[in-house]
Protein backbone atom coordinates (compact mmCIF):
# COMPACT_ATOMS: atom_id res chain seq x y z
CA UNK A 1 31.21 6.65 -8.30
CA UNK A 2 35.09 6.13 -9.75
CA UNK A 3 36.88 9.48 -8.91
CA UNK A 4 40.39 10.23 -10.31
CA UNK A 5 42.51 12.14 -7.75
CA UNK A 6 45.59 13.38 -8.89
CA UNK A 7 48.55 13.08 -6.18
CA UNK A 8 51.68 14.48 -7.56
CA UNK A 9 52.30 13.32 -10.85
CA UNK A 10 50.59 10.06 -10.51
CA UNK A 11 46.70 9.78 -11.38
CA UNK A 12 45.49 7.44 -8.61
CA UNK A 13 41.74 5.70 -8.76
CA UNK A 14 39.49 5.91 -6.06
CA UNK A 15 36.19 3.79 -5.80
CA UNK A 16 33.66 5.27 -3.37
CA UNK A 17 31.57 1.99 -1.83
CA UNK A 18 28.50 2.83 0.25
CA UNK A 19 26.80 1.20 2.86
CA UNK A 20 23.55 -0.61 1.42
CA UNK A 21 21.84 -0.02 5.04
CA UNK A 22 22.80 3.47 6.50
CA UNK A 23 24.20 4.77 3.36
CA UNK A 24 27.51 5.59 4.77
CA UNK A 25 30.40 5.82 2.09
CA UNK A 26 33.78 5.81 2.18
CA UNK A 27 36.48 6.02 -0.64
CA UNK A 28 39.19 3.84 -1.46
CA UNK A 29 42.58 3.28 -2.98
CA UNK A 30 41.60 0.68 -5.86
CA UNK A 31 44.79 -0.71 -5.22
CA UNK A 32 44.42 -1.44 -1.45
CA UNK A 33 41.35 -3.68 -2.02
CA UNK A 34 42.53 -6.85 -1.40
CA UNK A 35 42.17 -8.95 -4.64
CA UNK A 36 39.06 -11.37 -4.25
CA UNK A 37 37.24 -9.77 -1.30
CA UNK A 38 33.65 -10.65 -0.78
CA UNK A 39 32.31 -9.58 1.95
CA UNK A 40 32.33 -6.18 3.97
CA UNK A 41 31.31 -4.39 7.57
CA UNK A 42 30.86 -1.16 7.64
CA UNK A 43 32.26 1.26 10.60
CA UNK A 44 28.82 2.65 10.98
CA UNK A 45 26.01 0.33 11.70
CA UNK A 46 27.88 -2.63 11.67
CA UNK A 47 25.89 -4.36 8.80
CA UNK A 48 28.01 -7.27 7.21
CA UNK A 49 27.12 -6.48 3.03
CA UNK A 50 28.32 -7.85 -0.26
CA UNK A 51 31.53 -6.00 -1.20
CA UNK A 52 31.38 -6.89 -4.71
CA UNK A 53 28.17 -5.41 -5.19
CA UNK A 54 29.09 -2.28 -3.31
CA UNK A 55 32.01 -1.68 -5.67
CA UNK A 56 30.15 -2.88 -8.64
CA UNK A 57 27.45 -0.46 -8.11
CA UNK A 58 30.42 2.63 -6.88
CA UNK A 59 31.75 1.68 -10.67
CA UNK A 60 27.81 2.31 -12.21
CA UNK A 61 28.03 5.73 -10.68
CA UNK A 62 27.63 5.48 -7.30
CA UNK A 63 24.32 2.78 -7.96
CA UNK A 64 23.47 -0.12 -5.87
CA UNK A 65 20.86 -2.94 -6.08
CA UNK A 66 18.26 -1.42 -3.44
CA UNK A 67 17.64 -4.06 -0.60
CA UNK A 68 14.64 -5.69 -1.81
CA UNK A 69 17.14 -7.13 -4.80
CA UNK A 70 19.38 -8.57 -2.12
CA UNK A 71 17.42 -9.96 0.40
CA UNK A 72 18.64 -13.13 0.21
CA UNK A 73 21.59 -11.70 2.09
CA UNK A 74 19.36 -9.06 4.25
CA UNK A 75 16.31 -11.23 4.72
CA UNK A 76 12.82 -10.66 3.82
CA UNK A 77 11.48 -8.31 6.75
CA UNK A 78 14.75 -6.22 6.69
CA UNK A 79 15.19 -5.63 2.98
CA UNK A 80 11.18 -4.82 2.56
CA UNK A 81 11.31 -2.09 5.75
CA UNK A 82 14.92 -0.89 3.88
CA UNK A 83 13.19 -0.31 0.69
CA UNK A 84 10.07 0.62 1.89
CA UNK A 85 10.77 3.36 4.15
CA UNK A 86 13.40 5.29 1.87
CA UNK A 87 11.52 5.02 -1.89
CA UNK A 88 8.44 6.25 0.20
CA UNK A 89 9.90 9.04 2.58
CA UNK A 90 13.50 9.91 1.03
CA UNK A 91 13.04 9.13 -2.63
CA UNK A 92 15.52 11.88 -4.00
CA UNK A 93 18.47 9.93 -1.82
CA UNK A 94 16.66 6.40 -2.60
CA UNK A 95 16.83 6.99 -6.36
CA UNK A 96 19.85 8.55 -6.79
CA UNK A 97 22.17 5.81 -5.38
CA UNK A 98 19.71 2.97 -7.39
CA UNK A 99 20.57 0.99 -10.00
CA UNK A 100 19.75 1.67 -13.65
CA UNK A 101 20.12 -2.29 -14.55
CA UNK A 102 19.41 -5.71 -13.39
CA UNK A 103 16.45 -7.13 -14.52
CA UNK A 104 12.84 -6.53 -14.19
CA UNK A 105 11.64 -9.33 -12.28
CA UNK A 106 12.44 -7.95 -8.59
CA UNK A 107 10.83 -4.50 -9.14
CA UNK A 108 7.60 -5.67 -10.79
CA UNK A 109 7.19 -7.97 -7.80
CA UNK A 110 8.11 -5.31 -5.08
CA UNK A 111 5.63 -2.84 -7.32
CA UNK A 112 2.83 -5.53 -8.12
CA UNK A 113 2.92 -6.44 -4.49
CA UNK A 114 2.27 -2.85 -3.05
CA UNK A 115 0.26 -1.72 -5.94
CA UNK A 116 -2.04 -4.73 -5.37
CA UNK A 117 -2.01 -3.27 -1.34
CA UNK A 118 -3.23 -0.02 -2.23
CA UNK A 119 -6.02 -1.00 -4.76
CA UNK A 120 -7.15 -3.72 -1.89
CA UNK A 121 -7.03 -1.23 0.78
CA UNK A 122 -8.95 1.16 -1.80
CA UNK A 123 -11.96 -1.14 -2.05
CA UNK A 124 -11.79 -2.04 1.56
CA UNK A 125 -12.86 1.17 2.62
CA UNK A 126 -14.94 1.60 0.05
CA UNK A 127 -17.25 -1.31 1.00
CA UNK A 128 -16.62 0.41 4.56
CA UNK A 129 -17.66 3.85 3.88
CA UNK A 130 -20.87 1.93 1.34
CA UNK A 131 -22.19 0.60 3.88
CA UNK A 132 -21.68 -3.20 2.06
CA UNK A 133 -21.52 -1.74 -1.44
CA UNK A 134 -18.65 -1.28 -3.81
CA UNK A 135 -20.00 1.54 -6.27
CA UNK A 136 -17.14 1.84 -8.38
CA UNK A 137 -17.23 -1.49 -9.15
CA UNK A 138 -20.77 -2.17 -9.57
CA UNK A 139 -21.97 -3.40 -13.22
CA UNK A 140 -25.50 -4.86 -14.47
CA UNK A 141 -24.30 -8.25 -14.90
CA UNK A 142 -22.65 -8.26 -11.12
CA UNK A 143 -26.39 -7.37 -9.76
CA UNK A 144 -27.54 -11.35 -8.69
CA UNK A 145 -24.48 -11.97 -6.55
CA UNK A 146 -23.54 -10.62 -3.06
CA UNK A 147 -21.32 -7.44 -2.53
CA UNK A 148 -18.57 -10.13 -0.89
CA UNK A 149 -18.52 -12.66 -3.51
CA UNK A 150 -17.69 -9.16 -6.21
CA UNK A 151 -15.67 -7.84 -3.50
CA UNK A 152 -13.14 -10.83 -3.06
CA UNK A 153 -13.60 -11.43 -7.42
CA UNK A 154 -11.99 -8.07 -7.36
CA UNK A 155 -9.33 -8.53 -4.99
CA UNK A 156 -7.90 -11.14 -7.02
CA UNK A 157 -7.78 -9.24 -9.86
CA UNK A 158 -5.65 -6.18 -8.19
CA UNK A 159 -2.34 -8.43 -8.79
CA UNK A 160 -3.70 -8.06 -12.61
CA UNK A 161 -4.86 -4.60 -12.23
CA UNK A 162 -1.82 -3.43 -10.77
CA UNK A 163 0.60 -4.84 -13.64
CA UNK A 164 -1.27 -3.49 -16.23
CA UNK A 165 -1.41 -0.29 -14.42
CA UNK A 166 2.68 -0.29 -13.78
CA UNK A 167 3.52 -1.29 -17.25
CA UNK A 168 1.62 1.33 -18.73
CA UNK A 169 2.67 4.27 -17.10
CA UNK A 170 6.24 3.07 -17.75
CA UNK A 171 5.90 2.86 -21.19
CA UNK A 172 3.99 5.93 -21.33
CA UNK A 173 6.27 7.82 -19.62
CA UNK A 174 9.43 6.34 -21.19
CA UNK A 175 8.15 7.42 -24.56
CA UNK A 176 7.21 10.92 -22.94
CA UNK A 177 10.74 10.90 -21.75
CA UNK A 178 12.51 10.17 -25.22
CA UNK A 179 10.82 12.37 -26.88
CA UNK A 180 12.32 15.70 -24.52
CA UNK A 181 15.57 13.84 -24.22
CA UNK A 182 14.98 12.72 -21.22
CA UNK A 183 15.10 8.83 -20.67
CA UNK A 184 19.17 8.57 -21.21
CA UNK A 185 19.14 5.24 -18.75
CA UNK A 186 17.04 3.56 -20.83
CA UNK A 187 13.35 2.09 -20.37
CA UNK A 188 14.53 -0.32 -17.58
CA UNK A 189 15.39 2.51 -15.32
CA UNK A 190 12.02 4.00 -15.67
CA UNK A 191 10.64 0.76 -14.89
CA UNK A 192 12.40 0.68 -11.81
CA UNK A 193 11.04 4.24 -10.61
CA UNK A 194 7.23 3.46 -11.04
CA UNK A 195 7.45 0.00 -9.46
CA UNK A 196 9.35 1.76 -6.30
CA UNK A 197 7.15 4.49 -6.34
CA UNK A 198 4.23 1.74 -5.46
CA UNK A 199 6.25 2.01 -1.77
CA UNK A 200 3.89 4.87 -1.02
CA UNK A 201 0.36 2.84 -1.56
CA UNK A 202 1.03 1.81 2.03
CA UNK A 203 -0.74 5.46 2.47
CA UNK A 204 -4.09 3.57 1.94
CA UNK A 205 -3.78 2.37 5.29
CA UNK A 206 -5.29 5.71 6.23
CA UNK A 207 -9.24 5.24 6.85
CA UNK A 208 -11.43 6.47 3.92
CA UNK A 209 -8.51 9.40 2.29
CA UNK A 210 -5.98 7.36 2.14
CA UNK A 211 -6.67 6.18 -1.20
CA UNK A 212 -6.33 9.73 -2.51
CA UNK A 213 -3.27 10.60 0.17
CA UNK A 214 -1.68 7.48 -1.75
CA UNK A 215 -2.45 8.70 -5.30
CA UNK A 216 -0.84 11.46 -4.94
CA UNK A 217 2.54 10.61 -3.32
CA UNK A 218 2.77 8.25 -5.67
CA UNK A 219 2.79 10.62 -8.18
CA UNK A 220 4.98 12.67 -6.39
CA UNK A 221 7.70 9.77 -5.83
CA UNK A 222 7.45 9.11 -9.70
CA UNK A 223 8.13 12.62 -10.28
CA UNK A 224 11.61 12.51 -8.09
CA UNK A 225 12.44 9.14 -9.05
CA UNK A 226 12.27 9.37 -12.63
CA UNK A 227 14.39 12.66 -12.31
CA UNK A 228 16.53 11.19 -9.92
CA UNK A 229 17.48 7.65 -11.82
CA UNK A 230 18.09 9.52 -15.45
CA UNK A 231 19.52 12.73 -14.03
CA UNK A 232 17.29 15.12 -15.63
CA UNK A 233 15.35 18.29 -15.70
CA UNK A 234 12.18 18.20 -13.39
CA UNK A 235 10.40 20.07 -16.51
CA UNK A 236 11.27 16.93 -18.87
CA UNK A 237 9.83 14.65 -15.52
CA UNK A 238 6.74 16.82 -15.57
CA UNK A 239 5.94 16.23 -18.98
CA UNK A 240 6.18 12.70 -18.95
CA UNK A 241 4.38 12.46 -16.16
CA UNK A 242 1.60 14.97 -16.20
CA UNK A 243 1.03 14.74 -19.88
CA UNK A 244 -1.04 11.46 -19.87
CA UNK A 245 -2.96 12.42 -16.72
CA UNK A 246 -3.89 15.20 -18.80
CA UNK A 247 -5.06 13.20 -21.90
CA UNK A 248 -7.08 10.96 -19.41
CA UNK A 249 -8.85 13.86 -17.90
CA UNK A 250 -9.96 15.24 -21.41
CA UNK A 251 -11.17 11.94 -22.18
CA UNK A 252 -13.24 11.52 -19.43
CA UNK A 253 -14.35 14.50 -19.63
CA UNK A 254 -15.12 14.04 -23.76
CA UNK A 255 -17.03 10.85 -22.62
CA UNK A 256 -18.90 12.43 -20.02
CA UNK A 257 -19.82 15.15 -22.52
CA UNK A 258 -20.99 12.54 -25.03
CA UNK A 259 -23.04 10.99 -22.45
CA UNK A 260 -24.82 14.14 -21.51
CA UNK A 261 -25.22 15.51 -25.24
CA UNK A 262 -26.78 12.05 -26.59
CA UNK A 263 -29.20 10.89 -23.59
């Protein structure tokens, strides 16, 4: 965030940078940086970060890359567990300070990674809990081969399942979004929120209801994040949100009506 401070009769600019690990922030005299600086420690924790893209994202409004875009500085362990833990546990905080821009590529993979996680997970305890049978999976023409052989066919599809799944709540709810007035950062910075959100599939770790757990604070993270990275109304999040889990519902349930009507 630029903030203009007036001192006397000279308007003096102040960048605030923040620290990409702790999230400490400081401001500063633009015209005390040192011209050219890269690098950065801060007082806090003591983590070494990229200046420029500290003050780059303090001139976006206060938004940084989140770690998982720089972890070719972090490293791969550190920058998952510092993107992990906040998008899943303090996503009003972990949203606000996140960039709008920057390309898609890093949050499909962090959300195709963890999305793929929880639908594995999902089927794991399924075949669990079946006793060796995957019911929500099963299909006529999958009858003459083995539960494993359709159980590992559909674990390499969950990388597909989960794309198709992430790009089309995004562009659902980006359209939901523009149509209240709602999605003023642009379609990328929806994106961004429902591939973090995937953070909280790590739920399905839980034996049996973590599947559902998961579903839901997903949802829930969506919700804040989407509010939280266009700086809107939670009733304009809501409908973007809620409206096409309402439309699948009443299709469902038109299709189960169908079914029952007709047989």
């Amino acid at each position: 965030m630029i903030l203009y401070k007036r001192q006397g009769k000279v308007e003096k600019m102040t960048v605030e940078v923040t620290c990409p690990k702790c999230g400490y922030s400081k401001q500063l005299a633009e015209d005390r940086i040192p011209p050219g600086v890269r690098w950065a420690t801060c007082p806090r924790c003591k983590e070494r970060f990229d200046f420029t893209l500290g003050w780059a994202g303090a001139k976006r409004q206060g938004r940084i890359p989140p770690p998982w875009e720089r972890r070719a500085e972090i490293g791969l362990r550190d920058s998952l567990l510092q993107t992990i833990k906040p998008a899943a546990f303090s996503p009003r905080a972990f949203f606000r300070h996140t960039a709008v821009e920057g390309g898609v590529r890093d949050p499909l993979a962090f959300g195709i990674l963890f999305g793929s996680i929880g639908l594995i997970l999902e089927l794991f305890w399924e075949f669990l809990m079946g006793e060796g049978s995957l019911s929500s999976i099963q299909v006529d023409f999958m009858a003459d081969y083995g539960t494993s052989l359709v159980f590992l066919a559909a674990t390499i599809l969950c990388p597909v399942a989960a794309t198709v799944m992430i790009c089309m709540t995004s562009l659902v709810a980006h359209l939901l979004l523009s149509v209240v007035g709602g999605g003023k950062n642009g379609f990328e910075a929806t994106f961004r929120a429902i591939c973090y959100s995937q953070a909280a599939q790590l739920w399905a770790l839980i034996p049996y209801v973590g599947g559902l757990i998961a579903s839901l604070w997903v949802i829930g993270v969506q919700v804040i994040g989407i509010r939280e990275i266009h700086g809107v109304s939670y009733t304009r999040v809501l409908v973007a949100v809620f409206v096409p889990v309402v439309l699948v519902i009443a299709m469902l349930m038109a299709a189960g009506v169908s079914l029952f009507l007709f047989d």
